[in-house]
C-alpha atoms as a PDB file:
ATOM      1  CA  UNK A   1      56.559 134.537  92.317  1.00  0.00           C
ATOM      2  CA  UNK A   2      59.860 136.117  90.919  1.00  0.00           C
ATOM      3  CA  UNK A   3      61.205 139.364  91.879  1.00  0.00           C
ATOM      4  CA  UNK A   4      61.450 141.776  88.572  1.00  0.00           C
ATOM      5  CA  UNK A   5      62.443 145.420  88.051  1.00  0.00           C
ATOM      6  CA  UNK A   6      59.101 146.680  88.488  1.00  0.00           C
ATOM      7  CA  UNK A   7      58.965 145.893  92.328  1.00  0.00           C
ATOM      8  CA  UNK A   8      58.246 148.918  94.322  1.00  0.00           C
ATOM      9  CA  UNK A   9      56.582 150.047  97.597  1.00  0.00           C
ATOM     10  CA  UNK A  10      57.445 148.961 101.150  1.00  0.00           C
ATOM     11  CA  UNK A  11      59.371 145.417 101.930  1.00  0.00           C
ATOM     12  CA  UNK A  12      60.073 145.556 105.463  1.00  0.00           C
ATOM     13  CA  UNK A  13      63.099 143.696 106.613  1.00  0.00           C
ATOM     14  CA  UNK A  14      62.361 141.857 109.144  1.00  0.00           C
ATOM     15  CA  UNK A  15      64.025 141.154 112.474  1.00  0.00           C
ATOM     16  CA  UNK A  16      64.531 137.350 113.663  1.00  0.00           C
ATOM     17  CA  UNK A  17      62.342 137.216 117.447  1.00  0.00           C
ATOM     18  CA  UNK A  18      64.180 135.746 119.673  1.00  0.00           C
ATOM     19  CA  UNK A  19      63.125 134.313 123.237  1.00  0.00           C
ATOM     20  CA  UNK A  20      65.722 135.144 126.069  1.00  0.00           C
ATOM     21  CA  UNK A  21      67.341 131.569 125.650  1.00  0.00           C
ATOM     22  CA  UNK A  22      68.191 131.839 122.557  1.00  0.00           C
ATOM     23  CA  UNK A  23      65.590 130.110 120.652  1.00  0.00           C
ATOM     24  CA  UNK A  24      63.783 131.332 117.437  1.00  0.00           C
ATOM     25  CA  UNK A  25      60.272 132.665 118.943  1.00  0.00           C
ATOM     26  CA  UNK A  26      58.410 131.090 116.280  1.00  0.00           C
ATOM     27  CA  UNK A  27      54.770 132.571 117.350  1.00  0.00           C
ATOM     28  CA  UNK A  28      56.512 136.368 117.595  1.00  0.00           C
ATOM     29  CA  UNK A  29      57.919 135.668 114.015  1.00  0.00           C
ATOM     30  CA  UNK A  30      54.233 134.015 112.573  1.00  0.00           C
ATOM     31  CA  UNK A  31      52.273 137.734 114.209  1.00  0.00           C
ATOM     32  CA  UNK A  32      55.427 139.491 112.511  1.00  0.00           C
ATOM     33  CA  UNK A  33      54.642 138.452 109.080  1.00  0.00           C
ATOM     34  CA  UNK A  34      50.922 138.654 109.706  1.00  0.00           C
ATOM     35  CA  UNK A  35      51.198 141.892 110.928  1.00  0.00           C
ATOM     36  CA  UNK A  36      52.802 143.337 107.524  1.00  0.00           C
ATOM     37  CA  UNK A  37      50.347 141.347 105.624  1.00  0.00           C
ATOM     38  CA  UNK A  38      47.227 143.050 107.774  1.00  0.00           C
ATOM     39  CA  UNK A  39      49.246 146.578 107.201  1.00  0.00           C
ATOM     40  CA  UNK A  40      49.385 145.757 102.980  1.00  0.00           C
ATOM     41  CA  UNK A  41      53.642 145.473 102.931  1.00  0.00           C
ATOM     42  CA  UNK A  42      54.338 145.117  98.410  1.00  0.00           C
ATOM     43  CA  UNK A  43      56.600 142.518  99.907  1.00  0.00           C
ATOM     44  CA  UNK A  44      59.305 141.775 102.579  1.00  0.00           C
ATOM     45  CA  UNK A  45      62.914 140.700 103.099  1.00  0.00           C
ATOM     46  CA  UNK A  46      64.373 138.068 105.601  1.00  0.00           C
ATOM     47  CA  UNK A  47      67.850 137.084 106.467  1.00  0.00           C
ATOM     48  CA  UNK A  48      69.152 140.584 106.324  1.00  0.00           C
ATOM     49  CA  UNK A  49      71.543 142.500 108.975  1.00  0.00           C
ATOM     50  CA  UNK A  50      68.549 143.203 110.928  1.00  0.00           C
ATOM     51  CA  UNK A  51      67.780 139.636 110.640  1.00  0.00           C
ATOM     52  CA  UNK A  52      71.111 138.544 112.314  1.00  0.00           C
ATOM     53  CA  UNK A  53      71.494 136.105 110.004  1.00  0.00           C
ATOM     54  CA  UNK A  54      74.895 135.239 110.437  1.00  0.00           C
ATOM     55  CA  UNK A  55      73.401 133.708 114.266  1.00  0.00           C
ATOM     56  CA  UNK A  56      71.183 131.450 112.218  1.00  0.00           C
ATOM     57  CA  UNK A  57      71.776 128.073 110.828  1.00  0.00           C
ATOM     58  CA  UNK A  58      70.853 127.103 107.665  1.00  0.00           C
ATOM     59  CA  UNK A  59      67.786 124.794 108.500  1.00  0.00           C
ATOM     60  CA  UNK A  60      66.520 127.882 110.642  1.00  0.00           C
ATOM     61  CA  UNK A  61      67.309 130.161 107.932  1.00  0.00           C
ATOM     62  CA  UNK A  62      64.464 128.024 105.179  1.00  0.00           C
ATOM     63  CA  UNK A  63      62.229 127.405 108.173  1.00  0.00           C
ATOM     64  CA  UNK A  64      61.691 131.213 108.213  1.00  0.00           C
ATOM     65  CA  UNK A  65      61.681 132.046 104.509  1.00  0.00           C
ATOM     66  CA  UNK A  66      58.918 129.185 104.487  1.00  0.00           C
ATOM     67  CA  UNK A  67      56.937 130.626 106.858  1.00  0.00           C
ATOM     68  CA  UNK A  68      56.932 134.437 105.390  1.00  0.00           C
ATOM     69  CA  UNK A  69      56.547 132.799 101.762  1.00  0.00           C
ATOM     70  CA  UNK A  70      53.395 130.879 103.269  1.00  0.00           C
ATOM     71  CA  UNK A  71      51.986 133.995 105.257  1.00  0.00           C
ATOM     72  CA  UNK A  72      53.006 136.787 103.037  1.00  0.00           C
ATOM     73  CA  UNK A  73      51.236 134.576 100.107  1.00  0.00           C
ATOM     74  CA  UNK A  74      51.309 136.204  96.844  1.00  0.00           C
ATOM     75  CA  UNK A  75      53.819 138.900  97.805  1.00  0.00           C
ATOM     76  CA  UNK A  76      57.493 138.641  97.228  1.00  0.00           C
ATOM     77  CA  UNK A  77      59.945 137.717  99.771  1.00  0.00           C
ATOM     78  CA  UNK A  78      63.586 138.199  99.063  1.00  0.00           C
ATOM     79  CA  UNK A  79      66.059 136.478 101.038  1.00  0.00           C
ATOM     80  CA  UNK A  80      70.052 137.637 102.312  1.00  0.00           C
ATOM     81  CA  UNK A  81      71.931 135.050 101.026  1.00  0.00           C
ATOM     82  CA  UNK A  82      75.362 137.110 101.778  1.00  0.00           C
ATOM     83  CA  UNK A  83      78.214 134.716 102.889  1.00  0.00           C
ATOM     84  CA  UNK A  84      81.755 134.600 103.158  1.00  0.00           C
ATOM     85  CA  UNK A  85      81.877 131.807 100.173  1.00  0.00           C
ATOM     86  CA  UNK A  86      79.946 131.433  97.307  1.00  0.00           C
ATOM     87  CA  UNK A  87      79.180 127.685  98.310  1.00  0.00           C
ATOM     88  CA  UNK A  88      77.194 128.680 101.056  1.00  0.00           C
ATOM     89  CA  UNK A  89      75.779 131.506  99.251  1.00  0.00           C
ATOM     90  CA  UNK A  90      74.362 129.360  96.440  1.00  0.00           C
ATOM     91  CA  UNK A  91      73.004 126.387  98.610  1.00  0.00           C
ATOM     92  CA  UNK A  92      71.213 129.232 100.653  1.00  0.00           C
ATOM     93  CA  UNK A  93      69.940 130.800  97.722  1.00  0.00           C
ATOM     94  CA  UNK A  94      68.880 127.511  95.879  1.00  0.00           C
ATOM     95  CA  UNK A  95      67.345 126.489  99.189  1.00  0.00           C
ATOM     96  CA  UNK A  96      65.119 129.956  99.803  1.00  0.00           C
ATOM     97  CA  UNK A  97      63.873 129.646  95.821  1.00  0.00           C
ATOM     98  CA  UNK A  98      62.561 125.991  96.677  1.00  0.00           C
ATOM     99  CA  UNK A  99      61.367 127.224  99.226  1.00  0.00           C
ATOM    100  CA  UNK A 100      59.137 129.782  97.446  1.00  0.00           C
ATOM    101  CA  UNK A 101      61.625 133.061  97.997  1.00  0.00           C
ATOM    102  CA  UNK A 102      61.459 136.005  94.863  1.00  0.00           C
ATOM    103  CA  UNK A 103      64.880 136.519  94.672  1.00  0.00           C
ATOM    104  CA  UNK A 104      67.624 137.064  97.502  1.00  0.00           C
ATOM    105  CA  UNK A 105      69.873 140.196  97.781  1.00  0.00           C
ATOM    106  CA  UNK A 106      73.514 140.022  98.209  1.00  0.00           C
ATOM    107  CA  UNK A 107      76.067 142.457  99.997  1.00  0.00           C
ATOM    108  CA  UNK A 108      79.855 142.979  98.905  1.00  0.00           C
ATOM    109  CA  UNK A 109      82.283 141.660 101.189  1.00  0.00           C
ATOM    110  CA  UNK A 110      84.478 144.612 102.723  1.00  0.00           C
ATOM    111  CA  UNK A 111      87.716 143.155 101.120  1.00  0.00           C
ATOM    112  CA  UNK A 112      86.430 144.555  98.223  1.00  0.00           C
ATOM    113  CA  UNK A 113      88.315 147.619  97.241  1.00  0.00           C
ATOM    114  CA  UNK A 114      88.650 148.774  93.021  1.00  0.00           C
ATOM    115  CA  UNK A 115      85.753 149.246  90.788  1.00  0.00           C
ATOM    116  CA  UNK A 116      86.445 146.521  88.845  1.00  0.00           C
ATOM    117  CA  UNK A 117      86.899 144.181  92.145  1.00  0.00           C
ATOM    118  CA  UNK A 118      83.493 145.148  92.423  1.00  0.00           C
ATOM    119  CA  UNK A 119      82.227 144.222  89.464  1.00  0.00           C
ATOM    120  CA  UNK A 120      83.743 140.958  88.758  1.00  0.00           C
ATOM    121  CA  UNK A 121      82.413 140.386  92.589  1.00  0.00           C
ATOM    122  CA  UNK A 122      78.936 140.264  91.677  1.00  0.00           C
ATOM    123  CA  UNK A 123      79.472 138.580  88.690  1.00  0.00           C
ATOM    124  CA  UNK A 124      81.010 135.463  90.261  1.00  0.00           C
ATOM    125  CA  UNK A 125      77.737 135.941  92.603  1.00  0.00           C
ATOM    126  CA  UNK A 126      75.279 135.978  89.910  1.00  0.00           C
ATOM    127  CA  UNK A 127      77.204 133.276  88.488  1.00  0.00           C
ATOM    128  CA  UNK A 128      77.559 130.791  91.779  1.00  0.00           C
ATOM    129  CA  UNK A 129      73.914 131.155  92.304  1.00  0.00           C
ATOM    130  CA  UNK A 130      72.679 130.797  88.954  1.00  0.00           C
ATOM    131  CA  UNK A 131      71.504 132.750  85.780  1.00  0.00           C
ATOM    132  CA  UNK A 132      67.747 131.938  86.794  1.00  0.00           C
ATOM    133  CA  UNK A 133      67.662 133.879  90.760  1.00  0.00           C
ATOM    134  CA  UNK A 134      66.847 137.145  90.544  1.00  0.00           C
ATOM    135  CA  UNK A 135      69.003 139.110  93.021  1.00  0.00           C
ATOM    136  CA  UNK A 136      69.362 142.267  94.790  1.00  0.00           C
ATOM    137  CA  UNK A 137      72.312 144.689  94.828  1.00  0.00           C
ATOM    138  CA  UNK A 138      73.141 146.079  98.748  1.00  0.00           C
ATOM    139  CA  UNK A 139      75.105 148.844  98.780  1.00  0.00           C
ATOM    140  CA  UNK A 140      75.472 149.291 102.693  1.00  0.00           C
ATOM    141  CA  UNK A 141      79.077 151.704 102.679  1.00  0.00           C
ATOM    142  CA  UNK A 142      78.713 152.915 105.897  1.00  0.00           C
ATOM    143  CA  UNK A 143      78.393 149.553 107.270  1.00  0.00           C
ATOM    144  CA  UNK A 144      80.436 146.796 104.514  1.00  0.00           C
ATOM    145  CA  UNK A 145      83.162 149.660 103.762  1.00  0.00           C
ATOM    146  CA  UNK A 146      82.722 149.207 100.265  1.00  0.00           C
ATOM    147  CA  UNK A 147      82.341 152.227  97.861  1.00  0.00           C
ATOM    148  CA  UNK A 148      79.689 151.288  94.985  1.00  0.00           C
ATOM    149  CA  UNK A 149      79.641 154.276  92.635  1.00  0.00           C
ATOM    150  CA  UNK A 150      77.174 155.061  90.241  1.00  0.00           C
ATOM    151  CA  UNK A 151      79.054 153.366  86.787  1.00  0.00           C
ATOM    152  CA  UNK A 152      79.853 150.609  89.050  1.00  0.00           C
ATOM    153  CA  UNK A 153      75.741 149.708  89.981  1.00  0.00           C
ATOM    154  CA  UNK A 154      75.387 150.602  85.955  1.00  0.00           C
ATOM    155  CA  UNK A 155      77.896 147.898  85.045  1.00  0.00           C
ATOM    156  CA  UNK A 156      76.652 145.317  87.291  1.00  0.00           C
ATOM    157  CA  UNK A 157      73.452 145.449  86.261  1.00  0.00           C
ATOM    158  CA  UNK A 158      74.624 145.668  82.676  1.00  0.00           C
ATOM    159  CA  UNK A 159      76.402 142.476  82.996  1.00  0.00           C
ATOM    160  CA  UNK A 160      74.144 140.579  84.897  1.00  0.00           C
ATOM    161  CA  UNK A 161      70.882 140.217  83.407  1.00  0.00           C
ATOM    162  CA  UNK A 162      69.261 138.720  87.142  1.00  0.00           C
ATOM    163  CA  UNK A 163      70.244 141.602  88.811  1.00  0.00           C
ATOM    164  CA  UNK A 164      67.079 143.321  89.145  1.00  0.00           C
ATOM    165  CA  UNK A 165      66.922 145.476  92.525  1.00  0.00           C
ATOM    166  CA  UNK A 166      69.304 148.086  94.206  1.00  0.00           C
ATOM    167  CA  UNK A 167      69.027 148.525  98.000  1.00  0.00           C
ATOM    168  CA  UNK A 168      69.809 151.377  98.019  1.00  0.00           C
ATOM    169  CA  UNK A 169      71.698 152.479 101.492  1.00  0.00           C
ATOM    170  CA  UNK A 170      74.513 154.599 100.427  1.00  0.00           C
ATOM    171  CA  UNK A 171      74.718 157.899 102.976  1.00  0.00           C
ATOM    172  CA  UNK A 172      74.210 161.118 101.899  1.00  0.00           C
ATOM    173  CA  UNK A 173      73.029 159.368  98.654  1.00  0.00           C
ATOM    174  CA  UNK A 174      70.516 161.490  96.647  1.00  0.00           C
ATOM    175  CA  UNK A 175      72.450 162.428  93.986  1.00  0.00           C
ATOM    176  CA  UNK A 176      72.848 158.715  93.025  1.00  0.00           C
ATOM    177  CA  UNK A 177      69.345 157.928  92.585  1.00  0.00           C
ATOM    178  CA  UNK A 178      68.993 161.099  90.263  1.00  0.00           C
ATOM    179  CA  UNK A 179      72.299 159.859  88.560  1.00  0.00           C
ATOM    180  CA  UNK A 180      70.718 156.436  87.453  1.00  0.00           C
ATOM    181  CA  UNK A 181      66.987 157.359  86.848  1.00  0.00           C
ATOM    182  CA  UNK A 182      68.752 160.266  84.791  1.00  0.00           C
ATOM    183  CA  UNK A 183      70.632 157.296  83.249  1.00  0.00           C
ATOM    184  CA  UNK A 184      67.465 155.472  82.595  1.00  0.00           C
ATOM    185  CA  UNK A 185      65.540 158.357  81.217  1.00  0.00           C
ATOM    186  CA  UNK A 186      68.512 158.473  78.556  1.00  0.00           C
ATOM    187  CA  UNK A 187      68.463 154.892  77.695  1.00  0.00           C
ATOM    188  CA  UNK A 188      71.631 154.232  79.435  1.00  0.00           C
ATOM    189  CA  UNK A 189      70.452 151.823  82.178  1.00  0.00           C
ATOM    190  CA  UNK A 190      68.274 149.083  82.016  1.00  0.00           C
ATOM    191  CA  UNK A 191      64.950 149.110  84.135  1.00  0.00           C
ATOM    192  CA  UNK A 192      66.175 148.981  87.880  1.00  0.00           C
ATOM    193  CA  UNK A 193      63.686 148.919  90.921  1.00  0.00           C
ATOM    194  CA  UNK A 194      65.394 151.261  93.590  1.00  0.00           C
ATOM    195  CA  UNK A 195      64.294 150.851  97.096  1.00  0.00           C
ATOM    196  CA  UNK A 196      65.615 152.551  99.880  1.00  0.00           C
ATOM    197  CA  UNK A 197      66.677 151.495 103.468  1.00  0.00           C
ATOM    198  CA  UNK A 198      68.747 153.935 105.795  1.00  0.00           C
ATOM    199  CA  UNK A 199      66.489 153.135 108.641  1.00  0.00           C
ATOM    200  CA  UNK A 200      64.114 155.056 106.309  1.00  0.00           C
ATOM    201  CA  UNK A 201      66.059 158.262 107.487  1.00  0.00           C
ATOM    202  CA  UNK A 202      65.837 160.193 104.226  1.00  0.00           C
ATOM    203  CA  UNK A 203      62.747 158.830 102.668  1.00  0.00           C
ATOM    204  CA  UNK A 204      60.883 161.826 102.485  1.00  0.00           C
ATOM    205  CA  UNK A 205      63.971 162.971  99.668  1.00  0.00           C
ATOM    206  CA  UNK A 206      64.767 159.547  98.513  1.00  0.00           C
ATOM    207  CA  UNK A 207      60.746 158.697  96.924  1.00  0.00           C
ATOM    208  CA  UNK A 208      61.077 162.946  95.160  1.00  0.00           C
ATOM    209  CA  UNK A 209      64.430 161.612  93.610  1.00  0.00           C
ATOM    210  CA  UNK A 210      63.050 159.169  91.562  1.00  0.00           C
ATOM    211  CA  UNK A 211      63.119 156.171  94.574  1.00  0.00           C
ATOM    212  CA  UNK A 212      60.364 153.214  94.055  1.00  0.00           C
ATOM    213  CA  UNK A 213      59.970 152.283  97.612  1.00  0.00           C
ATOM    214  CA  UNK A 214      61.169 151.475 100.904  1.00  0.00           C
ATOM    215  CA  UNK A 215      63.159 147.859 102.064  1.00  0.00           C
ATOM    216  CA  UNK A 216      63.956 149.021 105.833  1.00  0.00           C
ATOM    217  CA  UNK A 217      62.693 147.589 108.931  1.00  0.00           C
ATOM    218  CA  UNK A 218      61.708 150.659 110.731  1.00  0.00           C
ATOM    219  CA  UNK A 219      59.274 149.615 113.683  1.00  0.00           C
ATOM    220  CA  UNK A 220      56.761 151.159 111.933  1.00  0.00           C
ATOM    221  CA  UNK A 221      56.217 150.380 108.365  1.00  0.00           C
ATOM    222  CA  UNK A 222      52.929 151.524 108.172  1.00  0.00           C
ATOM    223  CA  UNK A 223      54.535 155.055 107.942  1.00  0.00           C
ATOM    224  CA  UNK A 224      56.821 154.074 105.615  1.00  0.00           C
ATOM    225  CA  UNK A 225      53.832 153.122 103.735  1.00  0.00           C
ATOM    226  CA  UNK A 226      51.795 156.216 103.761  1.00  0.00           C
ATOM    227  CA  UNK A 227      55.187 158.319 102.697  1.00  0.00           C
ATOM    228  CA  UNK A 228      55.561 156.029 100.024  1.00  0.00           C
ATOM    229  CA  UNK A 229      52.013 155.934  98.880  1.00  0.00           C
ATOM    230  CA  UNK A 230      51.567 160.048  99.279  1.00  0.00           C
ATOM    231  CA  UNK A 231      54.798 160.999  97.807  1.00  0.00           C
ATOM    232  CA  UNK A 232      54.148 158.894  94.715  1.00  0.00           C
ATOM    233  CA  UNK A 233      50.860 160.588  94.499  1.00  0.00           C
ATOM    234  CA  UNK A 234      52.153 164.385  94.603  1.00  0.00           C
ATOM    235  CA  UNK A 235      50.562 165.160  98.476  1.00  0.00           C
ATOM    236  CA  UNK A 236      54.293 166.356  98.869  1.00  0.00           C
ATOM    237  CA  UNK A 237      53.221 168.078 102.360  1.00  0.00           C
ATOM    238  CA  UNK A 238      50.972 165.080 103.858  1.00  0.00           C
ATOM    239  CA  UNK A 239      54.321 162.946 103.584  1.00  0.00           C
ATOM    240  CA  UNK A 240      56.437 165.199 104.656  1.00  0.00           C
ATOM    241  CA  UNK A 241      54.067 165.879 107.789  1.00  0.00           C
ATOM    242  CA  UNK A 242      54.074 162.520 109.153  1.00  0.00           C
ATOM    243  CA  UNK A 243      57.684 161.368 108.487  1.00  0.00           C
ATOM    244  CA  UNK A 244      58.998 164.677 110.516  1.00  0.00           C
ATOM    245  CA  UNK A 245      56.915 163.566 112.949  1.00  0.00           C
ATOM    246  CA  UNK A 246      58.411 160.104 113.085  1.00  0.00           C
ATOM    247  CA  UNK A 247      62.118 161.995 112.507  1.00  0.00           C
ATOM    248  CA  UNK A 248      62.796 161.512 116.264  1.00  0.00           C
ATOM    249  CA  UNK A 249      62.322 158.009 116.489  1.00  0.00           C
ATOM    250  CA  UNK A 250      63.774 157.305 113.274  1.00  0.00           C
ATOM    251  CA  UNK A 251      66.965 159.210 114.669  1.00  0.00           C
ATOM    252  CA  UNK A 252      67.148 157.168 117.712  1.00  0.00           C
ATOM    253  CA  UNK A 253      66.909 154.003 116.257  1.00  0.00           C
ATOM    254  CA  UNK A 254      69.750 154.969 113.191  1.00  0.00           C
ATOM    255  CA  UNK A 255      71.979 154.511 116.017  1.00  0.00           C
ATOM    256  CA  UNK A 256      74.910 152.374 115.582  1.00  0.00           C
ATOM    257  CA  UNK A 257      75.363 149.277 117.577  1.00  0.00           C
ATOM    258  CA  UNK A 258      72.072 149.688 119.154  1.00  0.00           C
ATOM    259  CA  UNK A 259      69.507 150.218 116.780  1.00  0.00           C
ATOM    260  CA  UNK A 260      67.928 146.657 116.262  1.00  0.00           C
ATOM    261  CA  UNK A 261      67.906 146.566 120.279  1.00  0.00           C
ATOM    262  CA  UNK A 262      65.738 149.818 119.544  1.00  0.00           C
ATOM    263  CA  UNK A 263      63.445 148.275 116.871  1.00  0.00           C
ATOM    264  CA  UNK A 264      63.008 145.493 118.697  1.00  0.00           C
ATOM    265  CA  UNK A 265      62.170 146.658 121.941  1.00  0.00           C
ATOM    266  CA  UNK A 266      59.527 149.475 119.897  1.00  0.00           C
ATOM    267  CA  UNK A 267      57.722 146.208 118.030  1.00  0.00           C
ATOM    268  CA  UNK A 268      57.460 144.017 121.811  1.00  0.00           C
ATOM    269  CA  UNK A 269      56.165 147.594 123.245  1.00  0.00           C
ATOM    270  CA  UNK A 270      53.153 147.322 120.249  1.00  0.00           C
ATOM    271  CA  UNK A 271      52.362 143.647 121.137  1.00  0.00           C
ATOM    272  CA  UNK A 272      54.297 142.220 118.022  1.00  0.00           C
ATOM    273  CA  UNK A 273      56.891 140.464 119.479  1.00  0.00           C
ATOM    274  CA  UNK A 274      56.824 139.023 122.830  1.00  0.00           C
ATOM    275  CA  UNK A 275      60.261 139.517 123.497  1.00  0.00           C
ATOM    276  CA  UNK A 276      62.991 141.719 122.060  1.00  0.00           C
ATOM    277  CA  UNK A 277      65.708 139.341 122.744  1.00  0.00           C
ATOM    278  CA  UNK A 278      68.841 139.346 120.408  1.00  0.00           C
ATOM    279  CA  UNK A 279      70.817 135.956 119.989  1.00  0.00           C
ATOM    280  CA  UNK A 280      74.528 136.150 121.487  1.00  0.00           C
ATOM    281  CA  UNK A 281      76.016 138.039 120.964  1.00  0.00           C
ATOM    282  CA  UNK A 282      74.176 140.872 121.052  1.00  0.00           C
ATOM    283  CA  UNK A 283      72.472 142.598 123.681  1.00  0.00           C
ATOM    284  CA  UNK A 284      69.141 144.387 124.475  1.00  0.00           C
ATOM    285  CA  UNK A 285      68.966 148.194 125.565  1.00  0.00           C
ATOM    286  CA  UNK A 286      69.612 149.790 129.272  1.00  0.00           C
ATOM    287  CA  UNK A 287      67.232 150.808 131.117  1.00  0.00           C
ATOM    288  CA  UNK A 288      67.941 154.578 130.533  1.00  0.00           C
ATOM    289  CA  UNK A 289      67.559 153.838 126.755  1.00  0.00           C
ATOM    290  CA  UNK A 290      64.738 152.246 126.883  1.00  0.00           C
ATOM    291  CA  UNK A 291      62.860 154.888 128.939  1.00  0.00           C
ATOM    292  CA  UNK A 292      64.637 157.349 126.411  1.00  0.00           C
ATOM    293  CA  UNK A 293      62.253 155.126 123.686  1.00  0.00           C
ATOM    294  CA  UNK A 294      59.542 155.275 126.077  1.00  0.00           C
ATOM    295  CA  UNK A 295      59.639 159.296 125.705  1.00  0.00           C
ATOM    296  CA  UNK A 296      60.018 159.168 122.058  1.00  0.00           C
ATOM    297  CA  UNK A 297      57.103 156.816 121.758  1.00  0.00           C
ATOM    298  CA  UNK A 298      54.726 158.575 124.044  1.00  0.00           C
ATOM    299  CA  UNK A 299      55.728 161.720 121.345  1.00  0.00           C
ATOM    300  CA  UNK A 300      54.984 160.723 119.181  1.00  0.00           C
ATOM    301  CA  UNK A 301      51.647 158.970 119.723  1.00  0.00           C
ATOM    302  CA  UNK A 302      50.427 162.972 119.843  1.00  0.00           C
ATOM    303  CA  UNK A 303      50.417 163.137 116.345  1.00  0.00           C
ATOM    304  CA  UNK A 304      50.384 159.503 114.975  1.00  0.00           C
ATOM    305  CA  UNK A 305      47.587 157.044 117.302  1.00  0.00           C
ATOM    306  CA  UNK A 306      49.655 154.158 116.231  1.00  0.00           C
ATOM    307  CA  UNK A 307      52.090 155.159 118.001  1.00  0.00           C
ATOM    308  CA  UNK A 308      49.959 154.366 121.160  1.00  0.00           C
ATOM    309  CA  UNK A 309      50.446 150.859 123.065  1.00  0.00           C
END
């Protein structure tokens, strides 16, 4: 399966279970990628941020992409292949297409400052890891410190005919997705599937601007699934509905620093993942936080049952 520019819907990313030593808990990850296969995910992405890939090494790294390729069967699976080098980028990325991966998304390094640094960035990418993988552009400011503005996504995927996918995570950031569908209504852009991550904090907005889905790894996609389902078909209200009512949550876990602690304790509390370990370093929440979740959980189960555990 290759990713193309007509993906849309909801591709979780998905967090990397841990057990408290260390080890990848390969059960939790197996009931992961079941899980967003029972829910009816369009696809899902691995090795991201949220994936704390750079903790991983690169025979653990195609040991998970082959087990979401072989449990998410028939639904694409895009892999983060961002490194420091473009040798390790391409073996990763050859690697995770053997290994049955879409496509793989890569993120700007934060050296990165003029438009045209940009640019020629991603074309040495697209070039390292060859004319034939698909890839996806991340434009994470707030996190990578790199400013991607709206000519400068139109030129890379201009120049690069594999480039087939913005994540989009730019914050505020509506007025870019109505700047390149405008763009593509005019014949000015190429076909470009747009799917949003932010935590999934502006959805709701994001899907009425022209967005084609959702590639976050909120701990409950299944919402992002419904928004992304009812926005697309008009019920402007429904959506709106249950995302405010997920807006707390989705607050609290948009938290710097601590939010995959957050996620990861919410999918352990739902029976998903056994523990919500990080690997070192990183660390797991306090117990004030996590009776802060508890609260926001227990909330929230008043209007969405899922929510119950």
């Amino acid at each position: 399966m290759t990713l193309t520019s007509a993906a849309a819907g909801v591709f979780p990313i998905a967090p990397t279970p841990f057990a408290p030593d260390g080890a990848i808990d390969w059960p939790s990850l197996d009931r992961l990628f079941e899980f967003y296969a029972e829910i009816g995910v369009d696809g899902a992405t691995v090795l991201g941020v949220m994936g704390e890939a750079p903790k991983l090494e690169l025979a653990e790294s195609i040991a998970i992409v082959r087990r979401a390729v072989t449990i998410l069967a028939r639904k694409p699976v895009v892999v983060g292949v961002s490194a420091p080098g473009f040798a390790a980028m391409r073996a990763l990325a050859r690697d995770a297409m053997e290994a049955g991966a879409a496509g793989v998304m890569i993120a700007p390094p934060n050296t990165l400052r003029t438009d045209d640094q940009i640019v020629g960035y991603y074309a040495a990418a697209a070039e390292a890891i060859g004319a034939d993988v698909p890839f996806v552009v991340q434009d994470y400011p707030l996190v990578v410190n790199v400013v991607m503005s709206p000519g400068v996504i139109r030129r890379i995927a201009t120049d690069n005919p594999n480039c087939v996918m913005l994540k989009h995570e730019d914050w505020p950031g509506l007025e870019k997705i109505s700047t390149l569908r405008a763009w593509q209504a005019e014949g000015a852009l190429k076909p470009l599937s747009i799917l949003t991550a932010n935590g999934g904090l502006f959805l709701d907005f994001e899907m009425e601007r022209g967005a084609d889905g959702s590639n976050t790894g909120y701990a409950f996609p299944e919402m992002l699934i419904d928004v992304v389902r009812w926005s697309k078909a008009g019920e402007r209200d429904r959506a709106h509905d249950l995302f405010d009512a997920h807006l707390p949550l989705l607050r609290y876990e948009q938290q710097l620093g601590v939010g995959l602690a957050v996620r990861k304790y919410v999918l352990m509390r739902r029976g998903i993942l056994t523990h919500d370990a990080q690997r070192k370093p990183g660390a797991g929440l306090s117990v004030a936080a996590r009776a802060e979740v508890d609260y926001l959980l227990a909330r929230l189960a008043k209007k969405d049952a899922r929510a119950i555990a």
